[in-house]
Each structure stands twice: as structure tokens, then as C-alpha cells.
Protein backbone atom coordinates (compact mmCIF):
# COMPACT_ATOMS: atom_id res chain seq x y z
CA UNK A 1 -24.10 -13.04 -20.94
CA UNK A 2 -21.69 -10.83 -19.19
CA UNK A 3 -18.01 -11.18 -19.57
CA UNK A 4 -15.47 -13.28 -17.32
CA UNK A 5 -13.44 -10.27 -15.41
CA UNK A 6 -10.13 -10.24 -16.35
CA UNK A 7 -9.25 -11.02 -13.09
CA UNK A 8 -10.50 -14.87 -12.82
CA UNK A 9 -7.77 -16.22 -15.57
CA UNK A 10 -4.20 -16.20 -14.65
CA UNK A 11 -2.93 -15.20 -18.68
CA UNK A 12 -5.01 -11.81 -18.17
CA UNK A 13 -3.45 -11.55 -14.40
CA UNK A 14 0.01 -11.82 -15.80
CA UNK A 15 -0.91 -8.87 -18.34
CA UNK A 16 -2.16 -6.85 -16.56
CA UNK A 17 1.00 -7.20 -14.10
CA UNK A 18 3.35 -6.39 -17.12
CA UNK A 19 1.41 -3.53 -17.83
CA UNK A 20 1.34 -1.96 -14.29
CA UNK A 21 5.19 -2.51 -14.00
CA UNK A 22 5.77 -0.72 -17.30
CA UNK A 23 3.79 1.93 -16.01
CA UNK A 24 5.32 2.06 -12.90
CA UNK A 25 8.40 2.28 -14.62
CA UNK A 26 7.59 5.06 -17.19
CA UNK A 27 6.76 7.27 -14.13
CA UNK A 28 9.26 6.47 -12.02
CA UNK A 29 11.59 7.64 -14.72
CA UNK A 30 9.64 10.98 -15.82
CA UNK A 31 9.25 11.88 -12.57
CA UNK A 32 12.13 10.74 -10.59
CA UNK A 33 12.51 11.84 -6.88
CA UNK A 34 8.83 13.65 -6.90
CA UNK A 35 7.49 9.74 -7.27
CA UNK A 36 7.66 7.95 -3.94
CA UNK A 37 7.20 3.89 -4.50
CA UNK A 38 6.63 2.50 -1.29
CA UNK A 39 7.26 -1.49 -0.68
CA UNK A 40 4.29 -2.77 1.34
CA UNK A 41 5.86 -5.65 2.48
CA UNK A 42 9.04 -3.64 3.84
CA UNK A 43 6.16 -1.25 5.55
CA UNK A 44 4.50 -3.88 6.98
CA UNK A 45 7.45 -5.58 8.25
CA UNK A 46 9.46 -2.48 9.40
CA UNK A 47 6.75 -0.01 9.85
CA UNK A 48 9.35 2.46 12.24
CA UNK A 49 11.71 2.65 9.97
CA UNK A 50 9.59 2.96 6.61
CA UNK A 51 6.57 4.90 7.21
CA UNK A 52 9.07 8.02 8.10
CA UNK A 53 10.72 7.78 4.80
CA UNK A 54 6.96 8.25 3.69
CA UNK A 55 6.00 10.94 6.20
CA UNK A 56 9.14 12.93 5.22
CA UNK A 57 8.68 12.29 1.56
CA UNK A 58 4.62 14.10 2.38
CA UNK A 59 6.75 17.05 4.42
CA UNK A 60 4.42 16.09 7.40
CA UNK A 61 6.01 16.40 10.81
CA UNK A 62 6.56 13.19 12.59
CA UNK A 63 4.88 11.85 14.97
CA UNK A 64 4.84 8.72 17.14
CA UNK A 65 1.25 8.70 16.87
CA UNK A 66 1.46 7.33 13.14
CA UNK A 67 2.29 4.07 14.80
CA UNK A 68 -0.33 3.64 16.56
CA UNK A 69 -3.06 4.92 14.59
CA UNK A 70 -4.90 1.88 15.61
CA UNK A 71 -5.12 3.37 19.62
CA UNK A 72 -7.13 6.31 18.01
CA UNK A 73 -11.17 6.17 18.83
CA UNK A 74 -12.28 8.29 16.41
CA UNK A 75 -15.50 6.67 14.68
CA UNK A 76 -14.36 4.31 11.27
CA UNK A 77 -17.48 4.46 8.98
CA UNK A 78 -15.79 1.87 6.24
CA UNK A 79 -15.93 -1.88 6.16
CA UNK A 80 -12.13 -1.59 6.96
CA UNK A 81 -13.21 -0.89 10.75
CA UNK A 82 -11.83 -4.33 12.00
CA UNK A 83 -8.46 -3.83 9.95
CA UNK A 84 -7.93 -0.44 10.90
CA UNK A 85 -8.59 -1.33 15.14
CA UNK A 86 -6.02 -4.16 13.86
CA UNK A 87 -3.04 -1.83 13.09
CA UNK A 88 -0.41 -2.59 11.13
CA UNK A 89 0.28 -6.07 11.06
CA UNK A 90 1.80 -9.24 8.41
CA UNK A 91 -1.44 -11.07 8.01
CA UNK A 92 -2.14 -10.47 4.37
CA UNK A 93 1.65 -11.01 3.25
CA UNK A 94 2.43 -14.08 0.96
CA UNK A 95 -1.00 -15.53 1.64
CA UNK A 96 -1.62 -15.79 -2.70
């Protein structure tokens, strides 16, 4: 019989959140400014003014086309087609 995944029980959920944020932690420490965290629900809310901080963090040029990435036809091969043709949007926050 195969085992629950640790997933499907709340006590193994809150673990496993412990032990991401103490990793997070260790490497924001050991590697200081060469670690960018970025907040998805600040992104998601305030896309213009935090995906620069990201695309300078990268050294990438800016463009104005980040922003609309979702105006691009280019062919999407992944399940995340309808997402991506979505663009940037608040859907998924606080929905748990």
C-alpha cells in the first residue's frame, strides 16, 4: 500500500513550511544581496513596479514588453497555455 503524500495532512504541511523558511533563511543570510526573494503576492498586485526590481536584479534591459507577455503569439506547448494568454492577474491569491 503506498504511502499518504506528505502533502494531504496539515501537521506534515506545517513542517515542511518550517523547513522551507529555515532554508530560505540560511541562504538569504550566506548569500545576501546575490539572493533575490521575490513576494508573489506584491508581483501580482504591483507587477510595474516589482517585476523591474527583478529584471534589474537579472541585469536584463527593460522592457515594456515584460508586461504584456501575455500579447505575445508565440506557440505555448505547456498545460499553462490558458494562464499564460491570461497574464498576470490576482486569481490564485488567498484562495487556500
Amino acid at each position: 500500500m503506498a504511502r499518504t503524500p506528505w502533502y494531504n495532512h496539515l501537521k506534515t504541511i506545517g513542517q515542511a513550511y518550517r523547513i522551507f523558511w529555515a532554508y530560505a533563511e540560511h541562504w538569504q543570510k550566506v548569500m545576501g544581496d546575490k539572493l533575490f526573494v521575490l513576494d508573489y503576492d506584491k508581483m501580482v498586485a504591483y507587477p510595474e513596479t516589482e517585476l523591474p526590481k527583478l529584471i534589474k536584479f537579472l541585469g536584463v534591459e527593460w522592457s515594456d514588453d515584460f508586461l504584456k507577455f501575455h500579447q505575445n503569439e508565440s506557440v505555448v506547448t505547456t498545460a499553462s497555455v490558458d494562464a499564460v494568454r491570461r497574464g498576470i492577474n490576482q486569481d490564485s491569491l488567498r484562495i487556500w
